[in-house]
Protein backbone atom coordinates (compact mmCIF):
# COMPACT_ATOMS: atom_id res chain seq x y z
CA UNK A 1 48.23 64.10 157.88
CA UNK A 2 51.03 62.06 159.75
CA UNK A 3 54.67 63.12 158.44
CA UNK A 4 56.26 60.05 157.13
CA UNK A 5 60.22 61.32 158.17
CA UNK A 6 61.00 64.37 160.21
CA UNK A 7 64.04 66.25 160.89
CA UNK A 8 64.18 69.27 163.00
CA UNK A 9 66.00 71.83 164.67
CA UNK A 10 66.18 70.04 167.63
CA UNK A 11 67.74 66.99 166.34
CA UNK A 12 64.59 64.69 166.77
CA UNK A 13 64.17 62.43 164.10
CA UNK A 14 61.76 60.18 163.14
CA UNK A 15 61.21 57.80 159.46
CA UNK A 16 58.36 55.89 158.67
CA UNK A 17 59.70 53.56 156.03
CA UNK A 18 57.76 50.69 153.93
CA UNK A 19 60.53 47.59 152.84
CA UNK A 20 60.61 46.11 149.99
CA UNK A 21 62.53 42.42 150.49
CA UNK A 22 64.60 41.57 147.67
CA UNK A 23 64.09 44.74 145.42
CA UNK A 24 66.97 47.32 145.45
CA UNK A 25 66.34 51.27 143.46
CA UNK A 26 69.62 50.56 141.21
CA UNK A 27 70.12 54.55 140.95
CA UNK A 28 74.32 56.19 140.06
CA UNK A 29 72.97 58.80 142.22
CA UNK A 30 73.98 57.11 145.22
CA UNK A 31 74.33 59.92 148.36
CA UNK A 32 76.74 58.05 150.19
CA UNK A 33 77.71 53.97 150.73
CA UNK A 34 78.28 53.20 154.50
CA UNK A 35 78.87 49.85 156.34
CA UNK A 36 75.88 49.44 159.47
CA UNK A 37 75.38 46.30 162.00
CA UNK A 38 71.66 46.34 160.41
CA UNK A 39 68.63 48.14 158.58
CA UNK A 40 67.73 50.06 161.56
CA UNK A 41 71.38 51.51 161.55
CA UNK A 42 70.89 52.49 157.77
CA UNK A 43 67.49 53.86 158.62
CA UNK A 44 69.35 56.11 161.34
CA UNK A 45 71.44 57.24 158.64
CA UNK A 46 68.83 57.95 156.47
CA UNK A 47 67.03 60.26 159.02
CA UNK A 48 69.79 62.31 159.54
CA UNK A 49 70.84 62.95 155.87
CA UNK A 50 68.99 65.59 155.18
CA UNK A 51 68.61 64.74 151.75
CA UNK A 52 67.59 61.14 151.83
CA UNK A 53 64.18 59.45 151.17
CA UNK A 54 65.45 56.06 150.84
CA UNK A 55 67.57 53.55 151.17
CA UNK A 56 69.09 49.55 149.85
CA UNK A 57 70.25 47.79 152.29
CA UNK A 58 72.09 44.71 151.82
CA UNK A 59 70.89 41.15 152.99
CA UNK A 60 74.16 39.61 154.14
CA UNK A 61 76.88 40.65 155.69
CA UNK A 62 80.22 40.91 155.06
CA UNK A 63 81.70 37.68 155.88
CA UNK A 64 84.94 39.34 157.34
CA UNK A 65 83.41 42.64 159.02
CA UNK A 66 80.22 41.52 159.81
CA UNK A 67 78.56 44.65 158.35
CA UNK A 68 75.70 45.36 156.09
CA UNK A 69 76.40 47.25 152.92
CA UNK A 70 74.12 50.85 153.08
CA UNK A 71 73.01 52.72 149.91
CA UNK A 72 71.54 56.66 151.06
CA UNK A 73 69.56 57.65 148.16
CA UNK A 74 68.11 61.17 147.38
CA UNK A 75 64.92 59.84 145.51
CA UNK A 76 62.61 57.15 146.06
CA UNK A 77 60.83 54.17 144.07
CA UNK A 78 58.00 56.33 143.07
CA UNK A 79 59.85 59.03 141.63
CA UNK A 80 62.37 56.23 139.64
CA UNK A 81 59.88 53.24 139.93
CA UNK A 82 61.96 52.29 136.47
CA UNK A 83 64.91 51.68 138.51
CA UNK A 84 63.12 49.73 141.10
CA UNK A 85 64.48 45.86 140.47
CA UNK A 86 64.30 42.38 142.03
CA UNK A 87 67.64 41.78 144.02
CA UNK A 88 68.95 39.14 145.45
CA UNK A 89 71.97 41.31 147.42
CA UNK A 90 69.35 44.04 148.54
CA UNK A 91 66.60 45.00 150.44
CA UNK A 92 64.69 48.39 149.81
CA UNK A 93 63.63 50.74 152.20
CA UNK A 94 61.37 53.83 150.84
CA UNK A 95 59.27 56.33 153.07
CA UNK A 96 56.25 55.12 153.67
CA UNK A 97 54.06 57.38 151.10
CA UNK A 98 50.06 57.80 152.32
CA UNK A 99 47.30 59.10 149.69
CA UNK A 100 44.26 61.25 151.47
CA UNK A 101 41.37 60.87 149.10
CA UNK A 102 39.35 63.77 148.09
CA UNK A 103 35.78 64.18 147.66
């Protein structure tokens, strides 16, 4: 089975994460709300936040800093799939969850 985000010892990272355009997890438990140039920046933050599995990032960005809005989140859309909601500010960004099938 292929590890879908990995953090070690080492500081070697790595995030397999499935978007979601124009759905955002609308979750209080936010884990921390950081400007980035782009959704690879938030996905960077992500992966080395420990406890984060996914992430909103906004569409636009600011029209003065030029930055996108981040969201960290400690869950994911399976786990609060009743949270999960169209957006028109936000993009989602959940790790990418495989199922093995058993005989």
């Amino acid at each position: 089975m292929v590890k879908q985000i990995e953090r070690d010892e080492y500081d070697l990272q790595y995030g397999n994460f499935e978007e979601f355009f124009h759905h955002v997890l609308n979750i209080s438990q936010v884990l921390a709300t950081i400007d980035v140039k782009d959704n690879v920046d938030c996905a960077f933050e992500c992966i080395t936040n420990t406890a984060c599995f996914s992430f909103n990032s906004a569409i636009l960005a600011d029209i003065n800093s030029g930055l996108h809005v981040c969201h960290l989140l400690a869950t994911d859309k399976y786990n609060r799939s009743s949270s999960f909601l169209p957006s028109q500010e936000f993009h989602h960004y959940t790790v990418t969850v495989s199922f093995k099938r058993r005989l």
